[in-house]
N, C-alpha and C. Protein backbone atom coordinates (compact mmCIF):
# COMPACT_ATOMS: atom_id res chain seq x y z
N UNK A 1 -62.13 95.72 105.88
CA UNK A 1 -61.25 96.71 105.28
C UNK A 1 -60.60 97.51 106.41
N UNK A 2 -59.37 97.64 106.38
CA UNK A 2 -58.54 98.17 107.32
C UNK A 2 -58.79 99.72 107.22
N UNK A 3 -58.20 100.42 108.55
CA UNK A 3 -58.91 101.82 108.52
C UNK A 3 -57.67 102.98 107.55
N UNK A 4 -56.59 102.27 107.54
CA UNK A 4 -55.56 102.79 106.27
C UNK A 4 -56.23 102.75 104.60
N UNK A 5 -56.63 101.06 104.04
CA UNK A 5 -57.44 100.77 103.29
C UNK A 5 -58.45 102.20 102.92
N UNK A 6 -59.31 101.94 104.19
CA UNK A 6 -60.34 102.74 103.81
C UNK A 6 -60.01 104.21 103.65
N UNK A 7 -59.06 104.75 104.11
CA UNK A 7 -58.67 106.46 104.26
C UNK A 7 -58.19 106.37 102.34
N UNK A 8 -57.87 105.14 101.76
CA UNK A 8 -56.95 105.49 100.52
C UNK A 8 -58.03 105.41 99.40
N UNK A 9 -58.92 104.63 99.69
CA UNK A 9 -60.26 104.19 98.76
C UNK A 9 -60.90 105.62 98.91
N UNK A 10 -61.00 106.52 100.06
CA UNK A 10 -61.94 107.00 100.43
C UNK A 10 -61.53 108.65 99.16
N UNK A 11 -59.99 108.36 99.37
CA UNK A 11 -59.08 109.52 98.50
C UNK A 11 -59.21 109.31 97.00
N UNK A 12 -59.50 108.03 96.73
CA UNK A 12 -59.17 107.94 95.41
C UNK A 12 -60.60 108.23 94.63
N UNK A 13 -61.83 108.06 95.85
CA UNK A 13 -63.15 108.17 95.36
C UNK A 13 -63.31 109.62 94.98
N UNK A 14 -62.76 110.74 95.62
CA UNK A 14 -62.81 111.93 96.04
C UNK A 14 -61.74 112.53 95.17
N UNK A 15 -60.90 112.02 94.40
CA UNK A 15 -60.24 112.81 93.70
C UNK A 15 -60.55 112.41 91.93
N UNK A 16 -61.47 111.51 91.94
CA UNK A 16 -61.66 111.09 90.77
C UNK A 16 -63.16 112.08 90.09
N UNK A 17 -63.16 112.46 88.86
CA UNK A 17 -64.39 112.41 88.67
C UNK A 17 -64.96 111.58 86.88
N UNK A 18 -63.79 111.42 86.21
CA UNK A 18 -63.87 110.59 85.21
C UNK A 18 -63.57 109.18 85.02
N UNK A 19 -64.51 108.53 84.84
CA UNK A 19 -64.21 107.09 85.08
C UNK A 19 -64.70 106.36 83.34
N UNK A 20 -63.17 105.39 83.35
CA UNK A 20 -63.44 105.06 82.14
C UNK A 20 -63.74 103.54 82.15
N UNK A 21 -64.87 102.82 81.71
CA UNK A 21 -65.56 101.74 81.87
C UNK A 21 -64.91 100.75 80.89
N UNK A 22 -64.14 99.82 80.76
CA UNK A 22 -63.69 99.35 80.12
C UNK A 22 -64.27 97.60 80.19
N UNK A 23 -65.18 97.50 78.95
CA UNK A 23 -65.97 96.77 78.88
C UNK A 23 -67.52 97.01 79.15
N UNK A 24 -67.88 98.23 79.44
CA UNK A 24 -69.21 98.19 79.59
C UNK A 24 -69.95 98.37 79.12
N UNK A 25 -71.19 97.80 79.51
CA UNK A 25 -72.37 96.88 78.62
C UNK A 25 -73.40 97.80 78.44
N UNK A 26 -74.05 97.69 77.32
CA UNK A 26 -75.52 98.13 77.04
C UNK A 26 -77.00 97.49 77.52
N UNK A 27 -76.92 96.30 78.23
CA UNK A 27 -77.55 95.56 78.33
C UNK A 27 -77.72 96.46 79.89
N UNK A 28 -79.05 96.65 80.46
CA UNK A 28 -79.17 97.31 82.01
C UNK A 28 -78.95 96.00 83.37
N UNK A 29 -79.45 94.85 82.34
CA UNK A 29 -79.38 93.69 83.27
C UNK A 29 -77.95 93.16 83.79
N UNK A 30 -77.03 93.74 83.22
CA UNK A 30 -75.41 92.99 83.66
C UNK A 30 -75.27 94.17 84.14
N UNK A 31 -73.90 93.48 85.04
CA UNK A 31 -73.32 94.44 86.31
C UNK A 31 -72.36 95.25 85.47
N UNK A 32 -71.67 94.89 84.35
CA UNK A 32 -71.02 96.17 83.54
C UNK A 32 -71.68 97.09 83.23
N UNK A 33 -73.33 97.08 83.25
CA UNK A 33 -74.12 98.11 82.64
C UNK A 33 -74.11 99.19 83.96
N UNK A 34 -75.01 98.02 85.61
CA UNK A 34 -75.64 98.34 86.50
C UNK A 34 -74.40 99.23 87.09
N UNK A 35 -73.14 98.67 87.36
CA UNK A 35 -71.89 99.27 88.00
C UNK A 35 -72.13 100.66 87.86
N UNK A 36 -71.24 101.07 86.61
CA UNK A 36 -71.15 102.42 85.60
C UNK A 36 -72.09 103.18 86.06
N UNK A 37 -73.69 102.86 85.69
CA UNK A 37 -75.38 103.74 85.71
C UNK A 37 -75.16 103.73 87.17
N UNK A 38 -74.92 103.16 88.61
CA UNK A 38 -74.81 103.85 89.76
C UNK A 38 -73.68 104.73 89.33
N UNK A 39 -72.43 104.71 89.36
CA UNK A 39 -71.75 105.71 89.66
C UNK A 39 -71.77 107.09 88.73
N UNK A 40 -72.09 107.06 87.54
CA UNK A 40 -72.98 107.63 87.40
C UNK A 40 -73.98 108.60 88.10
N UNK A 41 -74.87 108.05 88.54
CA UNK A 41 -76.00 108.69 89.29
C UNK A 41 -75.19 109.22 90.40
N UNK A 42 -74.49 108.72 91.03
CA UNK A 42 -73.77 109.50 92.27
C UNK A 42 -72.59 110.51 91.80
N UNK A 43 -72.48 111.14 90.37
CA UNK A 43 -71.69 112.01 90.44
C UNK A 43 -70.88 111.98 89.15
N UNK A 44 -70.07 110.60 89.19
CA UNK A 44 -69.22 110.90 88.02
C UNK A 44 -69.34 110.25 86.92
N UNK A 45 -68.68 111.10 85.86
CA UNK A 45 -68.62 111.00 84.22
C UNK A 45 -68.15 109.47 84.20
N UNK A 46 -69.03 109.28 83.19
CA UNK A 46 -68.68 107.86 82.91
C UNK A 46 -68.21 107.89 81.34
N UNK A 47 -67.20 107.39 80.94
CA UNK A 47 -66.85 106.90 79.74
C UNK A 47 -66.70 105.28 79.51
N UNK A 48 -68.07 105.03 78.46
CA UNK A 48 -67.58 103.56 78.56
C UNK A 48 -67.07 103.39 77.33
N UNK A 49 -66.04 102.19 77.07
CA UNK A 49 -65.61 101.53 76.08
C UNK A 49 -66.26 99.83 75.94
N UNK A 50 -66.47 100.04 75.12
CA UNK A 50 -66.89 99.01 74.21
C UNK A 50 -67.00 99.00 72.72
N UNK A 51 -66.05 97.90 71.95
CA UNK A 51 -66.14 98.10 70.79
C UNK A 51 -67.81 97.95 69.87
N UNK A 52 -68.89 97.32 70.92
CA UNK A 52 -69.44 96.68 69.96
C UNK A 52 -70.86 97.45 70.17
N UNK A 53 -70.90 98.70 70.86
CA UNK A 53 -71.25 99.31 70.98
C UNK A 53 -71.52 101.20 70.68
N UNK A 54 -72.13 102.23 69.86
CA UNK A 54 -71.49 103.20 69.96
C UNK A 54 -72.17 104.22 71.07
N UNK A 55 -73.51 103.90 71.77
CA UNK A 55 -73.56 104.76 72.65
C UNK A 55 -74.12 103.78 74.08
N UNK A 56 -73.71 104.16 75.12
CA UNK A 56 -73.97 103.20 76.58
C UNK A 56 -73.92 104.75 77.77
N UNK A 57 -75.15 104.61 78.51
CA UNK A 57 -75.56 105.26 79.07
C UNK A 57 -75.63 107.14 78.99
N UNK A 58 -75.75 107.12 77.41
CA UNK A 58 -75.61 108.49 76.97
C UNK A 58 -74.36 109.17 76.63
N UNK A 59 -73.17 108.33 76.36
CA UNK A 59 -72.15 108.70 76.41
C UNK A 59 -71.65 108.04 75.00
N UNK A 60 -70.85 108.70 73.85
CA UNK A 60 -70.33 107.68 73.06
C UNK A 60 -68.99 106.45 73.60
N UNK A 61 -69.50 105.72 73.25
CA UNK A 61 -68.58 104.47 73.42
C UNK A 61 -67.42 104.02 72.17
N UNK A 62 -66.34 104.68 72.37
CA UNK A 62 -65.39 104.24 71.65
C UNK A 62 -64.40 102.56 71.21
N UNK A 63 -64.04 102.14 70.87
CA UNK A 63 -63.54 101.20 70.62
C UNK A 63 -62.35 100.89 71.86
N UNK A 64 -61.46 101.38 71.96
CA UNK A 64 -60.58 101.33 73.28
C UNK A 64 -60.02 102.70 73.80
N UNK A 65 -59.92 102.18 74.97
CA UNK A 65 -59.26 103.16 75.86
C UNK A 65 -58.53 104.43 75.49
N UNK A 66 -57.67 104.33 74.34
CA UNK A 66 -56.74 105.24 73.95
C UNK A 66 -57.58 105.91 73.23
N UNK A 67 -58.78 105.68 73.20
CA UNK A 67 -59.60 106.89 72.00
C UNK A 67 -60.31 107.71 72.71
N UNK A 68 -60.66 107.21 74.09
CA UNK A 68 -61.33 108.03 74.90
C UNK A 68 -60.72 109.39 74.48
N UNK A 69 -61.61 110.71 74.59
CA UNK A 69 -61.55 111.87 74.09
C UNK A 69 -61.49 112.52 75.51
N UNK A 70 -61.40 112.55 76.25
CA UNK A 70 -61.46 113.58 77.73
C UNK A 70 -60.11 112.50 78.79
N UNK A 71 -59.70 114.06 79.46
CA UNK A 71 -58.64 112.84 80.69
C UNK A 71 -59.60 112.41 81.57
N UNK A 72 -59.27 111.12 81.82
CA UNK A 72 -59.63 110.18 82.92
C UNK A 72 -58.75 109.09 84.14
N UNK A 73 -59.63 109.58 85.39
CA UNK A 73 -58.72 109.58 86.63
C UNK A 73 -58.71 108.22 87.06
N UNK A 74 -59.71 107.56 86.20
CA UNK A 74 -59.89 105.84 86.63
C UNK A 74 -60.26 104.97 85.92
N UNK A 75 -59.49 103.53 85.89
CA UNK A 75 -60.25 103.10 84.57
C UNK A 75 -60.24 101.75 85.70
N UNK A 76 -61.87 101.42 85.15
CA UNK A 76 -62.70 100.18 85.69
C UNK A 76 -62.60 99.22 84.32
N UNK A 77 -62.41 97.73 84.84
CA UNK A 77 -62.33 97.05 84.34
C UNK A 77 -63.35 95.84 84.39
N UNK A 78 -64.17 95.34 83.15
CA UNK A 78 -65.02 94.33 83.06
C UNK A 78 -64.91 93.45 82.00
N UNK A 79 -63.28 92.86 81.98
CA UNK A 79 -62.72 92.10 81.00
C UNK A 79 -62.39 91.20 81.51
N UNK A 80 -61.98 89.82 80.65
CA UNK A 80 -61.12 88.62 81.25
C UNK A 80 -59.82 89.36 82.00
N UNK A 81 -59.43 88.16 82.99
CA UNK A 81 -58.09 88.91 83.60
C UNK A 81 -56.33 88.70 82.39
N UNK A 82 -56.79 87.80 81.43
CA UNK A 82 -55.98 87.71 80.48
C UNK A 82 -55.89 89.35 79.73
N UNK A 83 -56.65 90.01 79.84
CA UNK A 83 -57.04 91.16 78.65
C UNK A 83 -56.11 92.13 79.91
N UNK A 84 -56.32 91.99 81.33
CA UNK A 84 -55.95 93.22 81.91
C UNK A 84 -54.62 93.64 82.14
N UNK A 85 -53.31 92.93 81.61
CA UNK A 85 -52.29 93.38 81.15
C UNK A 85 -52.30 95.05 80.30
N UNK A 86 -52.81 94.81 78.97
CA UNK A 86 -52.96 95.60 78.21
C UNK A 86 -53.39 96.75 78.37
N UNK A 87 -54.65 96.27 79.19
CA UNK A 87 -55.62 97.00 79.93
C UNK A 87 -54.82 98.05 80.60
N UNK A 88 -53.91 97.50 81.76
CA UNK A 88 -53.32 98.59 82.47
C UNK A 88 -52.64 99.26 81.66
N UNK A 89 -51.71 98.85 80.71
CA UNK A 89 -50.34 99.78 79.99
C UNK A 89 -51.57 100.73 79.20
N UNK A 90 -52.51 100.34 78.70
CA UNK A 90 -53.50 101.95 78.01
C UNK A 90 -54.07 102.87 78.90
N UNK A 91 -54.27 101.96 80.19
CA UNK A 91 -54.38 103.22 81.43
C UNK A 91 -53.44 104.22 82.08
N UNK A 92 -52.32 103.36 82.14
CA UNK A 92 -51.08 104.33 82.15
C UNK A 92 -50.93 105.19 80.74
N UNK A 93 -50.82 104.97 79.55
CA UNK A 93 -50.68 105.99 78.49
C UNK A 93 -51.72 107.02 78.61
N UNK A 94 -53.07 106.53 78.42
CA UNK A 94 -53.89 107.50 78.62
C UNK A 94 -53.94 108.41 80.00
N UNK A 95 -52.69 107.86 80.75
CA UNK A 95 -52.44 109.08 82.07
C UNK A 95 -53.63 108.90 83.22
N UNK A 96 -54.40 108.07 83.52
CA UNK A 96 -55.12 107.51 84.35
C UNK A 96 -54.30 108.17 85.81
N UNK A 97 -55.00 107.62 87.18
CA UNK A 97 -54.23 107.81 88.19
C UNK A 97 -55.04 106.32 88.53
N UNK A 98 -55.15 105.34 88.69
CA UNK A 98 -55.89 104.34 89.35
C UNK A 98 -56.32 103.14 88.30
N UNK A 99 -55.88 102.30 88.40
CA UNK A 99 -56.86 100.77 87.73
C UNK A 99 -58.01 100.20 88.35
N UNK A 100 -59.04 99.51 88.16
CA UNK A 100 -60.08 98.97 89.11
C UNK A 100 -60.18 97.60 88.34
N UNK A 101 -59.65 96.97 89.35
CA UNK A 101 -60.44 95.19 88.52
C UNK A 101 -61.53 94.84 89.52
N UNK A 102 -62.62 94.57 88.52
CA UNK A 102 -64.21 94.52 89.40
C UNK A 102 -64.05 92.91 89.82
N UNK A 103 -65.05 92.61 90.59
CA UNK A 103 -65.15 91.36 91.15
C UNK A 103 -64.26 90.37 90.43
N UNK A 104 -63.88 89.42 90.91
CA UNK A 104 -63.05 88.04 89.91
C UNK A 104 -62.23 88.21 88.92
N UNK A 105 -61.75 89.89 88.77
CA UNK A 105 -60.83 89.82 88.08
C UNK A 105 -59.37 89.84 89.19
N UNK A 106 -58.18 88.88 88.28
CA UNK A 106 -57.16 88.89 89.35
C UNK A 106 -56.19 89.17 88.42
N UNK A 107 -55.29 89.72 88.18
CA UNK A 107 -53.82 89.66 87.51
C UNK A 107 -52.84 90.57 87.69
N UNK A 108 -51.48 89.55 88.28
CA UNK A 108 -50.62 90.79 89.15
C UNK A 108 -49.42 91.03 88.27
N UNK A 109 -49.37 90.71 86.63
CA UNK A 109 -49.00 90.92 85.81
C UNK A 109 -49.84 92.21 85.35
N UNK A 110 -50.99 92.44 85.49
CA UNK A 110 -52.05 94.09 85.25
C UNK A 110 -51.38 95.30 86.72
N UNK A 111 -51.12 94.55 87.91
CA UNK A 111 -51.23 95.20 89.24
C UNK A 111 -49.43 95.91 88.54
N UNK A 112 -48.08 94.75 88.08
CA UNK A 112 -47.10 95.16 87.62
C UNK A 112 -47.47 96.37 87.04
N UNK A 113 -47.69 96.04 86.03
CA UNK A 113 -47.56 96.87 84.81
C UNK A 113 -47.97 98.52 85.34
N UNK A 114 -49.24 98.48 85.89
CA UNK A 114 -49.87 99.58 86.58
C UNK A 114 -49.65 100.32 87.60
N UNK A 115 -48.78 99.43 88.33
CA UNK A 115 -47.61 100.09 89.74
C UNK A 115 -46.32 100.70 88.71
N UNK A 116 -46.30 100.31 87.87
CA UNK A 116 -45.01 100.51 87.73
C UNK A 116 -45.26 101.74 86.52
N UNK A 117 -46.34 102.00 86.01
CA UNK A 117 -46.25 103.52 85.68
C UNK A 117 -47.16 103.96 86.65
N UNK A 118 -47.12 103.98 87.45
CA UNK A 118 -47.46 104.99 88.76
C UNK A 118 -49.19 104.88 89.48
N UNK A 119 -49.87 104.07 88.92
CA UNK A 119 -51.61 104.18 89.37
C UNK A 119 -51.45 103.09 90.37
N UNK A 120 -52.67 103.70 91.01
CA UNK A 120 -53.26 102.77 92.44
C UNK A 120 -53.70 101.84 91.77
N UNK A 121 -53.67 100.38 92.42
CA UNK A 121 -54.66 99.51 91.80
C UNK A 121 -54.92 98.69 92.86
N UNK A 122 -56.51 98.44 92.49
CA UNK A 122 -57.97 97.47 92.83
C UNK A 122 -58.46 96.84 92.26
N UNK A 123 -57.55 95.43 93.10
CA UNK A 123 -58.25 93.87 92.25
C UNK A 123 -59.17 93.44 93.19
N UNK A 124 -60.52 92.77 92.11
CA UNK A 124 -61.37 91.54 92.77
C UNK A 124 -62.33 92.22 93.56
N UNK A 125 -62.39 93.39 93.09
CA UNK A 125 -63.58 94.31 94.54
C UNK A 125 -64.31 95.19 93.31
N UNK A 126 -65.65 95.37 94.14
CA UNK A 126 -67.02 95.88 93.51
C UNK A 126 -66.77 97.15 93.27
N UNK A 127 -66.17 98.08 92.78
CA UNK A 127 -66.27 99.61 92.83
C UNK A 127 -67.20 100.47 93.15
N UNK A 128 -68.43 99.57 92.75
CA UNK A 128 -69.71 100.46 93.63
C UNK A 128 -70.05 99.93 94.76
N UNK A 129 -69.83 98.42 95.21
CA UNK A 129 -70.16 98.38 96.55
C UNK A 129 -69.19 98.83 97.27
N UNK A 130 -67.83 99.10 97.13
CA UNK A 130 -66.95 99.61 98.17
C UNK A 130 -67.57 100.99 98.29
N UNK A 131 -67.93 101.92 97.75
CA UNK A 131 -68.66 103.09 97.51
C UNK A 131 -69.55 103.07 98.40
N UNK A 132 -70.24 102.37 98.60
CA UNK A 132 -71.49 102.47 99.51
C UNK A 132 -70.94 101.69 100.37
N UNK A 133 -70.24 100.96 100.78
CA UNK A 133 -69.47 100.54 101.96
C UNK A 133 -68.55 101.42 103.00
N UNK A 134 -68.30 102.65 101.58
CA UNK A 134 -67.40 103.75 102.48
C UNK A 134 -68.38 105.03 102.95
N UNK A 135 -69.30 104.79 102.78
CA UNK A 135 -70.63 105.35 103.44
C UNK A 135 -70.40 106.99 102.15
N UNK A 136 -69.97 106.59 100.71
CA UNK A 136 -70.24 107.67 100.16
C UNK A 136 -71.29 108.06 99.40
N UNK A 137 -72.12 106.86 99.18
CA UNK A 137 -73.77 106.94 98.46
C UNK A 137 -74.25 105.55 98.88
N UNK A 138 -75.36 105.34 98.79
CA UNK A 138 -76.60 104.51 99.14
C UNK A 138 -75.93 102.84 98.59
N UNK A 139 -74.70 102.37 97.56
CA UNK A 139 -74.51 101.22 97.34
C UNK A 139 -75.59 100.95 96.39
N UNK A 140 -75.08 99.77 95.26
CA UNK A 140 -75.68 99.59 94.36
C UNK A 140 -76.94 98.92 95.02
């Protein structure tokens, strides 16, 4: 990671404190669960969405994004990369500042959409291991 890279990750970690989990799991054993419950523990509000769920890590879990009830500065993604089109345009409505596509997600039809109402976006990378890579907590 380049030392520009890292100065912008390092800003976006630091100006965020609501993060909206889009797709995350109830199950502790998957990384949609494990992701979220670190960041979490290091600080910030987690809102997860999941329809099939109504509460995940103490928080109610709404059906999608646009129902989330509080503003949120980031929305993490643990969907097919087909879904993250959509994904971005409800992160931009809901006024987000940032997209996150977690590991193996890729779509620069999501990166469009999301540049182009104004959020940073992060494809294909761990949100909590870059975290502990940028020496801001211990890493999942």
């Amino acid at each position: 990671m380049s030392a520009l890279e890292s100065e912008e990750l390092r800003d976006l970690y630091e100006e965020t404190s609501t993060i909206a989990v889009v797709g995350c799991s109830a199950n502790p054993d998957k990384p949609a669960n494990k992701v979220p419950r670190y960041l979490q523990d290091v600080g910030y509000r987690i809102m997860p969405v999941n329809p099939r769920e109504e509460m995940i890590l103490g928080e109610r879990s709404p059906d999608a994004l646009g129902e989330v009830d509080v503003p949120v500065d980031l929305v993490v993604v643990f969907r097919p990369a087909d879904e993250a089109p959509q994904i971005a345009a409800d992160a931009v409505s809901v006024g987000a500042r940032a997209l996150w596509l977690q590991d193996g997600i890729v779509s620069e039809e999501a990166r469009r959409v999301a540049e182009d109402g104004g959020l940073t976006v992060v494809m294909d990378r761990c949100v909590a291991r870059t975290h502990g890579e940028l020496g801001l907590g211990p890493g999942p």
